[in-house]
PDB file of N, CA and C in Angstrom:
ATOM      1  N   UNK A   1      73.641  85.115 125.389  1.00  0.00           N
ATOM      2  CA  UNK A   1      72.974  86.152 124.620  1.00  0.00           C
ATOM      3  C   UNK A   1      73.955  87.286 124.325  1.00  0.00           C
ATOM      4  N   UNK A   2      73.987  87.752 123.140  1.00  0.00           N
ATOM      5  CA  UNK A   2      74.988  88.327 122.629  1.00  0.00           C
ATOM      6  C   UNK A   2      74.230  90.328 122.516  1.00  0.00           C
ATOM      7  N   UNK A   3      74.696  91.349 123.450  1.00  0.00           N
ATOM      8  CA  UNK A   3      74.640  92.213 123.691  1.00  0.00           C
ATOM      9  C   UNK A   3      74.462  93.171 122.174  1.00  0.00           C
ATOM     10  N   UNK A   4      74.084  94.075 122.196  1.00  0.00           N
ATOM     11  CA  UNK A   4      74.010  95.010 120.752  1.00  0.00           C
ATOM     12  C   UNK A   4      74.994  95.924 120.604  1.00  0.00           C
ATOM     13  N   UNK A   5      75.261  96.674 119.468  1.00  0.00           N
ATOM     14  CA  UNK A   5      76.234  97.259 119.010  1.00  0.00           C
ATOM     15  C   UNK A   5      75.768  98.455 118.039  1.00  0.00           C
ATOM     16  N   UNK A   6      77.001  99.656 118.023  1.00  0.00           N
ATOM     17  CA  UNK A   6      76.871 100.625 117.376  1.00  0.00           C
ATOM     18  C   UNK A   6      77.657 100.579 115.825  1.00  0.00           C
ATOM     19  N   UNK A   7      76.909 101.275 115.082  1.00  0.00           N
ATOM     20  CA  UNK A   7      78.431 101.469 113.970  1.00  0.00           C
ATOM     21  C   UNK A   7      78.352 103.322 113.856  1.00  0.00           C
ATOM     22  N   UNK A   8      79.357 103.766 113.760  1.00  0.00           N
ATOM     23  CA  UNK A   8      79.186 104.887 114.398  1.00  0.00           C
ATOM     24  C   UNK A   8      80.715 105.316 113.190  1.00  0.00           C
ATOM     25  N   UNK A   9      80.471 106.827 113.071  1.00  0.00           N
ATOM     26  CA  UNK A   9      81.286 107.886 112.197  1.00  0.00           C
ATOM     27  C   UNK A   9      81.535 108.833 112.564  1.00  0.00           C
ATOM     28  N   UNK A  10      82.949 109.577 112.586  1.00  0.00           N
ATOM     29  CA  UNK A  10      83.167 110.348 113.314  1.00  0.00           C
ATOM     30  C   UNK A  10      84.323 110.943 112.303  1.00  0.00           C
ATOM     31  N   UNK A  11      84.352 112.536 112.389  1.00  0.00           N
ATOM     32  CA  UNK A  11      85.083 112.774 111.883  1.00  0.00           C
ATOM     33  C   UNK A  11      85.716 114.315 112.462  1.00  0.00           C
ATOM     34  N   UNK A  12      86.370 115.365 111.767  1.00  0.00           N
ATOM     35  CA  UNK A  12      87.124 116.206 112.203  1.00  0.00           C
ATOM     36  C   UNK A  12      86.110 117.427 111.828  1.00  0.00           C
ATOM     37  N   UNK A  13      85.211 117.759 110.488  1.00  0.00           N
ATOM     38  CA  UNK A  13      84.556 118.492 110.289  1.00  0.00           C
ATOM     39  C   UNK A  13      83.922 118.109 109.457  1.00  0.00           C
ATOM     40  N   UNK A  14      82.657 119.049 108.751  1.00  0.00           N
ATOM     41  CA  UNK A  14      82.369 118.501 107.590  1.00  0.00           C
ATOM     42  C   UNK A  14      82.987 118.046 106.639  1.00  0.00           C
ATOM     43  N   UNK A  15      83.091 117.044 105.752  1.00  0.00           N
ATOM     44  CA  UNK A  15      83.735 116.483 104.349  1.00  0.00           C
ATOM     45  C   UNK A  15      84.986 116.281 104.816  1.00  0.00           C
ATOM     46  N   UNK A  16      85.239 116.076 106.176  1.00  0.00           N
ATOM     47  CA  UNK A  16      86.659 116.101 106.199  1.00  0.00           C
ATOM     48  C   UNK A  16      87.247 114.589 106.347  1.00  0.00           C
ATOM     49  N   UNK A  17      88.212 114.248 107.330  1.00  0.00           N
ATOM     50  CA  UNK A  17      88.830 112.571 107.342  1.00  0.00           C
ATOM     51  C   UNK A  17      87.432 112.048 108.049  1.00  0.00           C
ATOM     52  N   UNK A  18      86.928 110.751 107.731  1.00  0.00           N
ATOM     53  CA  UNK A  18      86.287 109.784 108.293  1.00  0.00           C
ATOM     54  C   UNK A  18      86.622 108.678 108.840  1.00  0.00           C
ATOM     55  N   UNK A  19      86.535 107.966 110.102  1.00  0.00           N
ATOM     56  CA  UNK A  19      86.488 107.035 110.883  1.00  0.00           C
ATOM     57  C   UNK A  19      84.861 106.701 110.843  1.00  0.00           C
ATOM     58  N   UNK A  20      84.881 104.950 110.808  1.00  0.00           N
ATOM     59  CA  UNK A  20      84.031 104.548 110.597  1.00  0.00           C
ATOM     60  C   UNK A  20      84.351 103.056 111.894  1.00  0.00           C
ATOM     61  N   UNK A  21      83.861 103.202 112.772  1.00  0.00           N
ATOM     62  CA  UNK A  21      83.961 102.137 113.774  1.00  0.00           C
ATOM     63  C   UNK A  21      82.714 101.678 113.925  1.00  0.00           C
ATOM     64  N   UNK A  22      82.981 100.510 115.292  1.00  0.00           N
ATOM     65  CA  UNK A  22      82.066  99.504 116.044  1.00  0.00           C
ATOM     66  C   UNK A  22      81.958  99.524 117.412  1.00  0.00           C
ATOM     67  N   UNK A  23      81.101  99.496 118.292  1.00  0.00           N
ATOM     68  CA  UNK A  23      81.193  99.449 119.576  1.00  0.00           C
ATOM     69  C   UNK A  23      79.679  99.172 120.273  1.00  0.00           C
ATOM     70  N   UNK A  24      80.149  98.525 121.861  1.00  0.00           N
ATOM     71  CA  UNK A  24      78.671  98.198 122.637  1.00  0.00           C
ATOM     72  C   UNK A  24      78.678  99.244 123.407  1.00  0.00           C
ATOM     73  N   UNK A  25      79.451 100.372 123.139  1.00  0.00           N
ATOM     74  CA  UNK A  25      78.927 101.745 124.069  1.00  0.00           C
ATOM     75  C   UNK A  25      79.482 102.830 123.572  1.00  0.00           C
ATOM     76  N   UNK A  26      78.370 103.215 122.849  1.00  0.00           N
ATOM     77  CA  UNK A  26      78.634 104.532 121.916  1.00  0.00           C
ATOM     78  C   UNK A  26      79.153 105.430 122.780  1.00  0.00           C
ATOM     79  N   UNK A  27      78.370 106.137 123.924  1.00  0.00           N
ATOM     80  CA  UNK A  27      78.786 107.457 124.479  1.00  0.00           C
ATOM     81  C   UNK A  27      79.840 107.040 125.092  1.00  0.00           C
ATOM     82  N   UNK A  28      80.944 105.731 125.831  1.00  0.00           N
ATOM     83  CA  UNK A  28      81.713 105.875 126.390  1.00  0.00           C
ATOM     84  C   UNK A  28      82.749 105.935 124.771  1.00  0.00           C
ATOM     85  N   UNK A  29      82.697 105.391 123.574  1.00  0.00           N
ATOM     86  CA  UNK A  29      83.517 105.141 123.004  1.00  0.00           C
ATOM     87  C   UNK A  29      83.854 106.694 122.255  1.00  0.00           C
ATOM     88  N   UNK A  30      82.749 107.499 122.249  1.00  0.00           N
ATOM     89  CA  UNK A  30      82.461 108.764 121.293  1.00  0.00           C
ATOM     90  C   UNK A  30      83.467 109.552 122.895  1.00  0.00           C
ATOM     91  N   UNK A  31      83.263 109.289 123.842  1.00  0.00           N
ATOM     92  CA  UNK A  31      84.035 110.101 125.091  1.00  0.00           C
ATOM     93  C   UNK A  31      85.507 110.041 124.977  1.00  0.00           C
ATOM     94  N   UNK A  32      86.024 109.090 124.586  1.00  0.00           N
ATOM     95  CA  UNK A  32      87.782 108.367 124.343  1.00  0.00           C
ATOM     96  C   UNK A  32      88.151 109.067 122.945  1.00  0.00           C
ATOM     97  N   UNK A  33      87.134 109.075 121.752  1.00  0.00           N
ATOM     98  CA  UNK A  33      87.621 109.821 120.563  1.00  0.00           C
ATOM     99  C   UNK A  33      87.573 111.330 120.886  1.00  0.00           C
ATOM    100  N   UNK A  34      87.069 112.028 121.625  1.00  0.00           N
ATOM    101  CA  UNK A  34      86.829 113.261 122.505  1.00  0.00           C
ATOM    102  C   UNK A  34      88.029 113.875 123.242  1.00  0.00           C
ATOM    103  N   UNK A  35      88.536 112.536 124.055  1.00  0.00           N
ATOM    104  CA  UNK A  35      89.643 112.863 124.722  1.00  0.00           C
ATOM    105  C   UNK A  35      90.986 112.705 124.611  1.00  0.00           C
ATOM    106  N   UNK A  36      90.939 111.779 123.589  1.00  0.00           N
ATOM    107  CA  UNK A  36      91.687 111.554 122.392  1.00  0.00           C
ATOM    108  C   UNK A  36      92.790 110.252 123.216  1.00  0.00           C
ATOM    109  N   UNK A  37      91.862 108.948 124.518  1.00  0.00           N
ATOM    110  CA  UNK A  37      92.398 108.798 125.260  1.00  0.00           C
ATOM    111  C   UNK A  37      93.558 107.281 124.229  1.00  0.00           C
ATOM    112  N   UNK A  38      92.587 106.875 123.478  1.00  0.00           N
ATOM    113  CA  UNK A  38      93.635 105.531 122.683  1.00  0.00           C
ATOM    114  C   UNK A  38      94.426 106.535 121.557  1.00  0.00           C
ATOM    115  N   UNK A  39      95.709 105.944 121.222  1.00  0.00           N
ATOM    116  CA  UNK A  39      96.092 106.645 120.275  1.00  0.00           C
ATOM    117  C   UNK A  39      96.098 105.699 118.973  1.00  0.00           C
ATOM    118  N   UNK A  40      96.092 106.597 117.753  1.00  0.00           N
ATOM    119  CA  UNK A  40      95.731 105.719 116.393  1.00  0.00           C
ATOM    120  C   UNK A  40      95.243 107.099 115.618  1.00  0.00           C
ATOM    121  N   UNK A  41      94.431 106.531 114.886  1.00  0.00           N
ATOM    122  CA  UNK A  41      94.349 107.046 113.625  1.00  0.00           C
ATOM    123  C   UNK A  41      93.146 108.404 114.121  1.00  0.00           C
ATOM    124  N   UNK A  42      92.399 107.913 114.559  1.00  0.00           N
ATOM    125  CA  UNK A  42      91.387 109.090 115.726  1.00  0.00           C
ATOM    126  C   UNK A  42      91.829 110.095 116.012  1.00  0.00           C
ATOM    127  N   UNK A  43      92.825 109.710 117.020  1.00  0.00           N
ATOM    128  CA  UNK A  43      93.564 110.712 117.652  1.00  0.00           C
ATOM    129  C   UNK A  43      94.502 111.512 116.645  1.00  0.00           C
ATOM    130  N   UNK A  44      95.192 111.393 115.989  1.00  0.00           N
ATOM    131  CA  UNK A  44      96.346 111.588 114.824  1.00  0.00           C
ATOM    132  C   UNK A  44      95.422 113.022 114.222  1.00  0.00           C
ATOM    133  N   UNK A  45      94.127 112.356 113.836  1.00  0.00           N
ATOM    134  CA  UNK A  45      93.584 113.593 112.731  1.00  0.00           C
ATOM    135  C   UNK A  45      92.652 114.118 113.165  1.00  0.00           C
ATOM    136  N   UNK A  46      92.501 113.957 114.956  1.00  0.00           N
ATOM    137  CA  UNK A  46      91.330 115.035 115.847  1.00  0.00           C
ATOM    138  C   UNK A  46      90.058 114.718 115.096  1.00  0.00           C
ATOM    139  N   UNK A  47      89.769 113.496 115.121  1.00  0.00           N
ATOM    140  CA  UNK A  47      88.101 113.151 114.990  1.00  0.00           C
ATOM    141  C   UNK A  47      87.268 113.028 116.232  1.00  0.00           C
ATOM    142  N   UNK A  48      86.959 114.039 116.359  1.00  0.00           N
ATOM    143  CA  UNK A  48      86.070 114.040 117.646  1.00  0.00           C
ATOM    144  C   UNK A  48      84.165 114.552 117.624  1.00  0.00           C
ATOM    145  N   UNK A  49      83.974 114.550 116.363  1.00  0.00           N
ATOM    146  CA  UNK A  49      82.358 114.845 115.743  1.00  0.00           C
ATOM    147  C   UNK A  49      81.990 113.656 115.749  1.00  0.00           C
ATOM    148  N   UNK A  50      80.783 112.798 116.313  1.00  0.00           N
ATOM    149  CA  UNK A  50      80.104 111.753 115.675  1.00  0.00           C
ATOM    150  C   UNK A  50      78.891 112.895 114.911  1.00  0.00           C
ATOM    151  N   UNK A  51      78.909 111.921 113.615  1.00  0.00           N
ATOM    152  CA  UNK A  51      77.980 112.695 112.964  1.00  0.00           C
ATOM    153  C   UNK A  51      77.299 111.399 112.259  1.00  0.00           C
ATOM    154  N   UNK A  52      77.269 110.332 112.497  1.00  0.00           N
ATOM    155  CA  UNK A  52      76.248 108.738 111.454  1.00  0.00           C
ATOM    156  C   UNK A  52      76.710 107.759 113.210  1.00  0.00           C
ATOM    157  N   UNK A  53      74.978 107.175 113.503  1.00  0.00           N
ATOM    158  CA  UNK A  53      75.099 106.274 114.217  1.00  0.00           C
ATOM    159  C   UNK A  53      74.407 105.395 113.565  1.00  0.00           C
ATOM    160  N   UNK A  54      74.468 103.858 114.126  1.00  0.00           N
ATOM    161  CA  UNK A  54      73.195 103.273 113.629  1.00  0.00           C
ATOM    162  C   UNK A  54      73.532 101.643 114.483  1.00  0.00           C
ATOM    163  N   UNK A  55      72.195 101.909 115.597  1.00  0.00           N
ATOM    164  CA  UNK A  55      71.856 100.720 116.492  1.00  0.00           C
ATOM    165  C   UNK A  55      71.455  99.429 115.740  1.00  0.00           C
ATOM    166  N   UNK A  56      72.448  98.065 116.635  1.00  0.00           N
ATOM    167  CA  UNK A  56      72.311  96.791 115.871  1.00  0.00           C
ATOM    168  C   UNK A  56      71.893  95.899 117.185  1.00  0.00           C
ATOM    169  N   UNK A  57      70.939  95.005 117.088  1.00  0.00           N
ATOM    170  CA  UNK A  57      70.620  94.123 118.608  1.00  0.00           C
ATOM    171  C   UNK A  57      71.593  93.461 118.849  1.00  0.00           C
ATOM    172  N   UNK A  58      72.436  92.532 118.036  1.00  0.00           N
ATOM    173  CA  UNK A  58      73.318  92.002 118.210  1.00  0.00           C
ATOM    174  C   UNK A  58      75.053  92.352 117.901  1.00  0.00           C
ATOM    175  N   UNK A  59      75.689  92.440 118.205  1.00  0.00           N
ATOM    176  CA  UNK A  59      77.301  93.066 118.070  1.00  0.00           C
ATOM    177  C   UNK A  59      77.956  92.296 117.148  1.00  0.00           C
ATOM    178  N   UNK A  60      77.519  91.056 116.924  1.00  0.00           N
ATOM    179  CA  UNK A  60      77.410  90.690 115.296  1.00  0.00           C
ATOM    180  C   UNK A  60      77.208  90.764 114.264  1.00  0.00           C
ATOM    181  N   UNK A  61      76.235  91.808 114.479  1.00  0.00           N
ATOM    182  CA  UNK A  61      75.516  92.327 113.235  1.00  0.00           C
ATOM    183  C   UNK A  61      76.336  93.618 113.060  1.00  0.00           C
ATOM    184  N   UNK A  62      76.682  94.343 114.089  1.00  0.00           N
ATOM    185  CA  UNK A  62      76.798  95.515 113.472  1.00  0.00           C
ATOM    186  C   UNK A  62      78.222  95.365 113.846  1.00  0.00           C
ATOM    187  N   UNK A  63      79.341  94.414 113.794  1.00  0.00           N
ATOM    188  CA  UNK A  63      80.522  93.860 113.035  1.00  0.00           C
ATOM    189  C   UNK A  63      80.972  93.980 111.922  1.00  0.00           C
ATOM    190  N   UNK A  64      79.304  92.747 111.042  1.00  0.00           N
ATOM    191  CA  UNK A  64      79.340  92.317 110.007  1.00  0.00           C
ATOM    192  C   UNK A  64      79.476  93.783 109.175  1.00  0.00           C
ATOM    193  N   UNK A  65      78.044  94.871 109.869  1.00  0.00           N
ATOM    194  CA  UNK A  65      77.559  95.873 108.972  1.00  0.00           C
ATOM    195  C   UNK A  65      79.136  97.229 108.455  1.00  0.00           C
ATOM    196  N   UNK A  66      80.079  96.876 109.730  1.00  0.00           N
ATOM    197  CA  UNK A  66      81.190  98.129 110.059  1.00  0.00           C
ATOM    198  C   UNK A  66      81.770  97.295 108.836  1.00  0.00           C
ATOM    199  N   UNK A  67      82.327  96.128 108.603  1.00  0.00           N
ATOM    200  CA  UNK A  67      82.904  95.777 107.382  1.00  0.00           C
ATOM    201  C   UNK A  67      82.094  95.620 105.903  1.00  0.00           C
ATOM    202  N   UNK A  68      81.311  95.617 106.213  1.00  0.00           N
ATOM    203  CA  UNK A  68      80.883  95.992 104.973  1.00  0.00           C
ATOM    204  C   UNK A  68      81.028  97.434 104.218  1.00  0.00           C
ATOM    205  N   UNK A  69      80.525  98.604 105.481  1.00  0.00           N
ATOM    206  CA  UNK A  69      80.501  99.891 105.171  1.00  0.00           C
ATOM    207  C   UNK A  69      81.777 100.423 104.764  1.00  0.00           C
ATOM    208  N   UNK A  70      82.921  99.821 105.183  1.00  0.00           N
ATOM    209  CA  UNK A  70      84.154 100.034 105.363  1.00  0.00           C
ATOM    210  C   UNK A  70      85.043  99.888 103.654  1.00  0.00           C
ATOM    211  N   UNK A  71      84.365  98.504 103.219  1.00  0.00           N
ATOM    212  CA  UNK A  71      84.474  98.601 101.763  1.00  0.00           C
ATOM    213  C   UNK A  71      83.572  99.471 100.519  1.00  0.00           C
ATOM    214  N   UNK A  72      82.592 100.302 100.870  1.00  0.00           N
ATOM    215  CA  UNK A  72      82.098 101.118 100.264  1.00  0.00           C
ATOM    216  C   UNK A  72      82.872 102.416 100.250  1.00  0.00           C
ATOM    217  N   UNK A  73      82.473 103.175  98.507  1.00  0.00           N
ATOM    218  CA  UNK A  73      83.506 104.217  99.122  1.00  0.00           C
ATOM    219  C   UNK A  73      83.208 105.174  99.525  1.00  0.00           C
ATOM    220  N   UNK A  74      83.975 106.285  99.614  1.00  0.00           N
ATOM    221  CA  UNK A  74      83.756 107.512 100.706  1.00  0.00           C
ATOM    222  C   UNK A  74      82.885 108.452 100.356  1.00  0.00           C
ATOM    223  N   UNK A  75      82.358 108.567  98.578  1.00  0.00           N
ATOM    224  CA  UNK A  75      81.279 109.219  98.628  1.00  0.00           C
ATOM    225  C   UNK A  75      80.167 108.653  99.231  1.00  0.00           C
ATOM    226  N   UNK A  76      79.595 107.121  98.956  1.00  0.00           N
ATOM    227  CA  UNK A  76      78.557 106.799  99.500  1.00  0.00           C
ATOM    228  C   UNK A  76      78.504 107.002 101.385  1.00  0.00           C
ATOM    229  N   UNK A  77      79.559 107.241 101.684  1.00  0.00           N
ATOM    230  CA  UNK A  77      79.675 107.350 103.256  1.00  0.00           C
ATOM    231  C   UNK A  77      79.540 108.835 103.571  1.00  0.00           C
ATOM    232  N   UNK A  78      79.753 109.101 102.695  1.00  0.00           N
ATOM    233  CA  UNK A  78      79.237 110.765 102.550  1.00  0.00           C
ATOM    234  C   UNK A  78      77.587 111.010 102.568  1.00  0.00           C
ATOM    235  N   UNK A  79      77.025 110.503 101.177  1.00  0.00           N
ATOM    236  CA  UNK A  79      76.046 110.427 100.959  1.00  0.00           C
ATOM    237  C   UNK A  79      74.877 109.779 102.613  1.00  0.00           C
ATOM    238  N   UNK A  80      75.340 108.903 102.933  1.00  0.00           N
ATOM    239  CA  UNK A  80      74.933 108.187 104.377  1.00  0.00           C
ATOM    240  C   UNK A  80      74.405 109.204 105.293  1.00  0.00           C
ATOM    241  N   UNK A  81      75.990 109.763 105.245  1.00  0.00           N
ATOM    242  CA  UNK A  81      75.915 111.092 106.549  1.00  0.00           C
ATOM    243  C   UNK A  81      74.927 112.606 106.337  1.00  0.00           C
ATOM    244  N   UNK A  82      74.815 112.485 105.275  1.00  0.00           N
ATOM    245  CA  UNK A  82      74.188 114.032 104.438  1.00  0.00           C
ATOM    246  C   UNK A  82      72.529 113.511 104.988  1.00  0.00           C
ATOM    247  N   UNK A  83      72.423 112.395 104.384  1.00  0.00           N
ATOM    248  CA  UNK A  83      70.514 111.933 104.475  1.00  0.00           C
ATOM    249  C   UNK A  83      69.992 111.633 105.676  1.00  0.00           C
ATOM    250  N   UNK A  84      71.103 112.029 106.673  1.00  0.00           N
ATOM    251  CA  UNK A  84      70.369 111.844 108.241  1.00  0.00           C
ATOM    252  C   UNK A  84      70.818 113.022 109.027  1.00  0.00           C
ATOM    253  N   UNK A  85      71.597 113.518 108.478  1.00  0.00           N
ATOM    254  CA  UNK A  85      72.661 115.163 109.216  1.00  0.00           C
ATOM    255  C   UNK A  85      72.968 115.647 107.952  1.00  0.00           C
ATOM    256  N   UNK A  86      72.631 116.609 107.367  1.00  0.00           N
ATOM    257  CA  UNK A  86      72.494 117.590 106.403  1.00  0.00           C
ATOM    258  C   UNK A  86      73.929 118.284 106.704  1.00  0.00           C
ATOM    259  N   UNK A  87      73.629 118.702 108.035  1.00  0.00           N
ATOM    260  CA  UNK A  87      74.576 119.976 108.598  1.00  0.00           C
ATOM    261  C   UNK A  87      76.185 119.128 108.974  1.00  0.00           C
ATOM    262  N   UNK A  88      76.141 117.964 109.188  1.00  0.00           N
ATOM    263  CA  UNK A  88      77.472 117.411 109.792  1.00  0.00           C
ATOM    264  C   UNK A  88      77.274 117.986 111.730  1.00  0.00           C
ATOM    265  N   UNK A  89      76.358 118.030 112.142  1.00  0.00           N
ATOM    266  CA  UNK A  89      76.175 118.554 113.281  1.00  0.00           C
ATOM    267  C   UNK A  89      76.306 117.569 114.117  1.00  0.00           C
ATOM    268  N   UNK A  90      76.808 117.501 115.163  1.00  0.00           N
ATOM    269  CA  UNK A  90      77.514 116.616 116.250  1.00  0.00           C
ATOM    270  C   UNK A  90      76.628 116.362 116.978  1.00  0.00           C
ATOM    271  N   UNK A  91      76.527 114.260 116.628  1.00  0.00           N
ATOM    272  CA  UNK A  91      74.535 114.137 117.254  1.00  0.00           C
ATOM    273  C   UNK A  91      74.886 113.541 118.555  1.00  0.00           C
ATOM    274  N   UNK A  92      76.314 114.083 119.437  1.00  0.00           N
ATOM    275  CA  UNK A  92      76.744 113.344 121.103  1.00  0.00           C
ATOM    276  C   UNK A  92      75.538 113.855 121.308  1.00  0.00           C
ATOM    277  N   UNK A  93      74.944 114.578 121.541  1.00  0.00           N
ATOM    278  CA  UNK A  93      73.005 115.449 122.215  1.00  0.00           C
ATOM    279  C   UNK A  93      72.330 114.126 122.260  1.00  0.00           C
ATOM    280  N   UNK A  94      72.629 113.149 121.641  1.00  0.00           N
ATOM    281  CA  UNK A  94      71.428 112.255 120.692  1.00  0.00           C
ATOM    282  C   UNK A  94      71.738 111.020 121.837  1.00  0.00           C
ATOM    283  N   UNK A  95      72.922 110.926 122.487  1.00  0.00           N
ATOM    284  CA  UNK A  95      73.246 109.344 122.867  1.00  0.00           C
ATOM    285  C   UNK A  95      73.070 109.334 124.316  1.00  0.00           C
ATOM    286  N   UNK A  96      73.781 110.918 124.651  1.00  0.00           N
ATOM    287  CA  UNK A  96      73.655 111.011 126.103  1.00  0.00           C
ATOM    288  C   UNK A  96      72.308 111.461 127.128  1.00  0.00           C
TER     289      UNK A  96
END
């Protein structure tokens, strides 16, 4: 049985650089972009806001869903983030 998954957005401020990842543990993975503990592209441009989550039952699915989103472009990922967080307000409150 195949465990569930996040697709999750994170960025530096409002409208600013976006990261758009995958993971089976949001609050430990949103804690590492925080602490800036892997280095890459995260770390490089201080994305440490999650501001777009969205729970999948299976980690397959929300694989499939991170590549898909990934080829859409950055207004609609904009648009995403605006219709559930208006403010760009940092929803870590929400996981932990």
């Amino acid at each position: 049985m195949e465990h569930g998954g996040f697709v999750y957005i994170v960025t530096n401020r409002p409208n600013g650089t976006l990261y758009l990842g995958v993971t089976a543990n949001l609050a430990r993975r949103t804690w590492e972009h925080r602490e800036g503990t892997i280095d890459g592209f995260t770390k490089r441009h201080g994305l440490k806001r999650l501001v777009r989550f969205g729970r999948h039952e299976d980690i397959r699915a929300a694989l499939q869903r991170e590549k898909t989103m990934k080829h859409w472009p950055r207004a609609w990922k904009v648009r995403t983030i605006r219709a559930l967080n208006p403010d760009w307000r940092d929803l870590i409150e929400e996981i932990v």
